[in-house]
PDB file of N, CA and C in Angstrom:
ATOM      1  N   UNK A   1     -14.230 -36.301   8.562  1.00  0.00           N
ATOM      2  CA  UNK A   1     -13.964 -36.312   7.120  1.00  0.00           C
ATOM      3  C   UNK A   1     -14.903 -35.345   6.399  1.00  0.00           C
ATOM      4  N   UNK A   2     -16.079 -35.137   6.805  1.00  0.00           N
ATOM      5  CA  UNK A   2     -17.005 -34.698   5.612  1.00  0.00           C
ATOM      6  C   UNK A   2     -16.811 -33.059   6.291  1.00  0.00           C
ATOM      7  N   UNK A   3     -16.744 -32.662   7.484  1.00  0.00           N
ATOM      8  CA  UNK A   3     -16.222 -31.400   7.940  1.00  0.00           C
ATOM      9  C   UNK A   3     -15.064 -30.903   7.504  1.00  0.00           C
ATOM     10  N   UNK A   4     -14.045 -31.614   7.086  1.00  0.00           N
ATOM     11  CA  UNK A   4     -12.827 -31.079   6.488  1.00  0.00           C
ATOM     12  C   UNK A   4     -13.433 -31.147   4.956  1.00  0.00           C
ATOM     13  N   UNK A   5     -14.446 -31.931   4.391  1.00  0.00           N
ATOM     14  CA  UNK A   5     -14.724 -31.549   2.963  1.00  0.00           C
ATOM     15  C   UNK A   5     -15.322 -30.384   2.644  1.00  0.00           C
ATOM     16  N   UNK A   6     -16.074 -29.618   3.785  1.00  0.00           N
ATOM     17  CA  UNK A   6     -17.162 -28.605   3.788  1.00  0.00           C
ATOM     18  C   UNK A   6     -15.755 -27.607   4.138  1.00  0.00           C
ATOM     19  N   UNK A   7     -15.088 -27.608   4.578  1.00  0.00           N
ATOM     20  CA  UNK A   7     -13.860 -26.808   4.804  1.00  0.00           C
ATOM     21  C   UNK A   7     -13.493 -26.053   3.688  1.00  0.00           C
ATOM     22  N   UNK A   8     -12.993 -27.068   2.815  1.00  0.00           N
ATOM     23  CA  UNK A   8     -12.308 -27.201   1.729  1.00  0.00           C
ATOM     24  C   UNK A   8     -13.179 -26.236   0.426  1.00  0.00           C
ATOM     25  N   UNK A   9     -14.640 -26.891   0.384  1.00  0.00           N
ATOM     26  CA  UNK A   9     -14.775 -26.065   0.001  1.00  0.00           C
ATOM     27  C   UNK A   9     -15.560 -24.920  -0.453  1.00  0.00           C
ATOM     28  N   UNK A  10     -15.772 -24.472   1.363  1.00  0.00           N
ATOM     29  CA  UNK A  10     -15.207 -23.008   1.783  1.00  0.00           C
ATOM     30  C   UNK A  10     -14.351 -22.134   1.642  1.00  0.00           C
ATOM     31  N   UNK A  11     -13.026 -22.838   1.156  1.00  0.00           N
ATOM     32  CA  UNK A  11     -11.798 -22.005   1.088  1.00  0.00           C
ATOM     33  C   UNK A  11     -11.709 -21.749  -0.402  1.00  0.00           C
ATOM     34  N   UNK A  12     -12.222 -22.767  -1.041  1.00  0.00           N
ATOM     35  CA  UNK A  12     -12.228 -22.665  -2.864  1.00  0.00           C
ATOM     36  C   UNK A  12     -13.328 -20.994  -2.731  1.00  0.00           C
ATOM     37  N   UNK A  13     -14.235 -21.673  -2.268  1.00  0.00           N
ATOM     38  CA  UNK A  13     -15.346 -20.540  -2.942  1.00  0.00           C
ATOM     39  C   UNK A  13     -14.964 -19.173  -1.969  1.00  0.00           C
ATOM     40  N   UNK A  14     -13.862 -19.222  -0.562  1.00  0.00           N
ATOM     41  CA  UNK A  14     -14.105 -17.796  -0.647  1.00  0.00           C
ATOM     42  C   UNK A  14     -12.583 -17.201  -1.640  1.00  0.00           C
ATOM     43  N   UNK A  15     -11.461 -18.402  -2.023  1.00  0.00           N
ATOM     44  CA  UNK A  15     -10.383 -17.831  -3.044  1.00  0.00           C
ATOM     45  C   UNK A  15     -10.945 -17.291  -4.048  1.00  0.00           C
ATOM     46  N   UNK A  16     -11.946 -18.041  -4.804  1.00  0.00           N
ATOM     47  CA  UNK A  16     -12.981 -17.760  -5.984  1.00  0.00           C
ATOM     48  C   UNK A  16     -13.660 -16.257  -5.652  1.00  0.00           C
ATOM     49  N   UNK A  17     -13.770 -15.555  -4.824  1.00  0.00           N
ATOM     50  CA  UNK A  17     -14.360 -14.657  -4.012  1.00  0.00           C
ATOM     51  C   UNK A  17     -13.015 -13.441  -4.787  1.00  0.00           C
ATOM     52  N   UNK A  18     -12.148 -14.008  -4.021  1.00  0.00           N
ATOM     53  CA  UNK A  18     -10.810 -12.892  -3.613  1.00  0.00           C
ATOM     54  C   UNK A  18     -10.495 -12.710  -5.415  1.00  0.00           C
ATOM     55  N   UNK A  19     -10.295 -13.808  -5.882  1.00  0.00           N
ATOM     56  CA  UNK A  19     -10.048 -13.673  -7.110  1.00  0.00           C
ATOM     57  C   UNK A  19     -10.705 -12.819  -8.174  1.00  0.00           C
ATOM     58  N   UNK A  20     -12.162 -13.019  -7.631  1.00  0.00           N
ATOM     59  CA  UNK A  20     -13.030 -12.094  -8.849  1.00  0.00           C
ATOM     60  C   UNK A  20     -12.986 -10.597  -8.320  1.00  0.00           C
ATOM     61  N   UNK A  21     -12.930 -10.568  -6.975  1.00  0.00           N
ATOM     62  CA  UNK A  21     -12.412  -8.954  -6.348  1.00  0.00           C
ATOM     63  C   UNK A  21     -11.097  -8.732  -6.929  1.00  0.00           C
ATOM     64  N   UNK A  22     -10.312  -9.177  -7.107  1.00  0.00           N
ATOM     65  CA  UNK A  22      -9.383  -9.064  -7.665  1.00  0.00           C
ATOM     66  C   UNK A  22      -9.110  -7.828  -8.874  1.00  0.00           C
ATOM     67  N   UNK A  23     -10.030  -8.891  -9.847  1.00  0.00           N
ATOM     68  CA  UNK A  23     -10.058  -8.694 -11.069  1.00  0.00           C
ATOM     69  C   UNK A  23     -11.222  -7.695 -11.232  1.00  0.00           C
ATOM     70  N   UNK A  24     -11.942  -7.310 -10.719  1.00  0.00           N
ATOM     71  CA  UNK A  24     -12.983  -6.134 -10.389  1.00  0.00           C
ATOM     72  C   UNK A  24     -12.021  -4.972 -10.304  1.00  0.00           C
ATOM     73  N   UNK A  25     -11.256  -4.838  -9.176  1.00  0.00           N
ATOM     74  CA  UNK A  25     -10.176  -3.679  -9.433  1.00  0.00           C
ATOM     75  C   UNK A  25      -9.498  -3.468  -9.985  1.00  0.00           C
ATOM     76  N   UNK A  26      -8.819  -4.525 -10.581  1.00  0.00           N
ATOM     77  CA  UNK A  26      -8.041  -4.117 -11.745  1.00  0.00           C
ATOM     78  C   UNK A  26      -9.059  -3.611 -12.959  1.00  0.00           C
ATOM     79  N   UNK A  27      -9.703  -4.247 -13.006  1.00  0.00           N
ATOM     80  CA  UNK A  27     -11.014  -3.264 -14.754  1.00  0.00           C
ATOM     81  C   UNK A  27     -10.997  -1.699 -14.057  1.00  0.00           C
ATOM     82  N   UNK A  28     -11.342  -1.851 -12.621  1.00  0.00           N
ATOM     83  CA  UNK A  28     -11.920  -0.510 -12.329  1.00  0.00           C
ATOM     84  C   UNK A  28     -10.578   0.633 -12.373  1.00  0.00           C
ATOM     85  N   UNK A  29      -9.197   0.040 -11.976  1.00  0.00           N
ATOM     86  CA  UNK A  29      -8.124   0.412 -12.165  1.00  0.00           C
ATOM     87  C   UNK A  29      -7.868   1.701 -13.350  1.00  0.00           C
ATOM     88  N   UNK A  30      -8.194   0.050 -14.611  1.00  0.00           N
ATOM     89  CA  UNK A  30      -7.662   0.731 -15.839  1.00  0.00           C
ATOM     90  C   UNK A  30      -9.040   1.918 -16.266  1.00  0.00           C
ATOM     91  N   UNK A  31     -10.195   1.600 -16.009  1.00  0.00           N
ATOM     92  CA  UNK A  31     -11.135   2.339 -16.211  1.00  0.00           C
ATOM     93  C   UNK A  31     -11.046   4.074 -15.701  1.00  0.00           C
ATOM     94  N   UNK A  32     -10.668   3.951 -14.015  1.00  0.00           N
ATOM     95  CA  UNK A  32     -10.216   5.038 -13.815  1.00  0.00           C
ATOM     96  C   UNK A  32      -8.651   5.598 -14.763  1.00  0.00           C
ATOM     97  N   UNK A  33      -8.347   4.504 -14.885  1.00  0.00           N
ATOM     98  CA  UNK A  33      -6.853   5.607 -15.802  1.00  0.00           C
ATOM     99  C   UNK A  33      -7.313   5.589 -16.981  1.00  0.00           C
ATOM    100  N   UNK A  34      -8.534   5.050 -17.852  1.00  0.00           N
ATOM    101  CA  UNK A  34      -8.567   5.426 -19.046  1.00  0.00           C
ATOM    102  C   UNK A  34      -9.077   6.753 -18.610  1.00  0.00           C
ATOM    103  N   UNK A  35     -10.466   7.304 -18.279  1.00  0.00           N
ATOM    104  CA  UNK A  35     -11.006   8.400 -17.568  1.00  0.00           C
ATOM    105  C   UNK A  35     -10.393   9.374 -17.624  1.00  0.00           C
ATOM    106  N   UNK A  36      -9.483   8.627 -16.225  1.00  0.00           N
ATOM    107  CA  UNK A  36      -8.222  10.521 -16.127  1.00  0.00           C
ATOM    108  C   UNK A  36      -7.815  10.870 -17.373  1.00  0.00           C
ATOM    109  N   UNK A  37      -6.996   9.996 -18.545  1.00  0.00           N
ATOM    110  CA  UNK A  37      -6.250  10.569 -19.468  1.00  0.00           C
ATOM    111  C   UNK A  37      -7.438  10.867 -20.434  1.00  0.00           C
ATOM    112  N   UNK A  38      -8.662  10.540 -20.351  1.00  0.00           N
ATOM    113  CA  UNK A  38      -9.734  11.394 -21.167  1.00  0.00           C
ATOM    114  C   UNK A  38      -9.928  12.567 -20.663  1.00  0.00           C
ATOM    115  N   UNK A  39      -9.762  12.986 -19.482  1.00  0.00           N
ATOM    116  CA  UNK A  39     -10.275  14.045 -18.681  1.00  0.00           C
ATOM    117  C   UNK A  39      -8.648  15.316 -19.648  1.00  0.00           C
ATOM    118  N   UNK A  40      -7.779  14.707 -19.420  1.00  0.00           N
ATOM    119  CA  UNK A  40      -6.525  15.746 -20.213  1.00  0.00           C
ATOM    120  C   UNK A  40      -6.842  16.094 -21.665  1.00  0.00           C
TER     121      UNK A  40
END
């Protein structure tokens, strides 16, 4: 029981992980396309 709780959450904190990578590339995304169309 308490190994499947430590499991669990493992999987929260590495989704919590994926999620904020996520959202890191997307800022960096729009950052690079604000950039380029400053660069024109």
């Amino acid at each position: 029981m308490q190994d499947s709780l430590i499991y669990q959450d493992i999987l929260q904190r590495g989704r919590q992980q994926e999620a904020l990578a996520l959202i890191k590339c997307e800022q960096l995304q729009k950052l690079t396309k604000k950039s380029a169309a400053n660069v024109r």
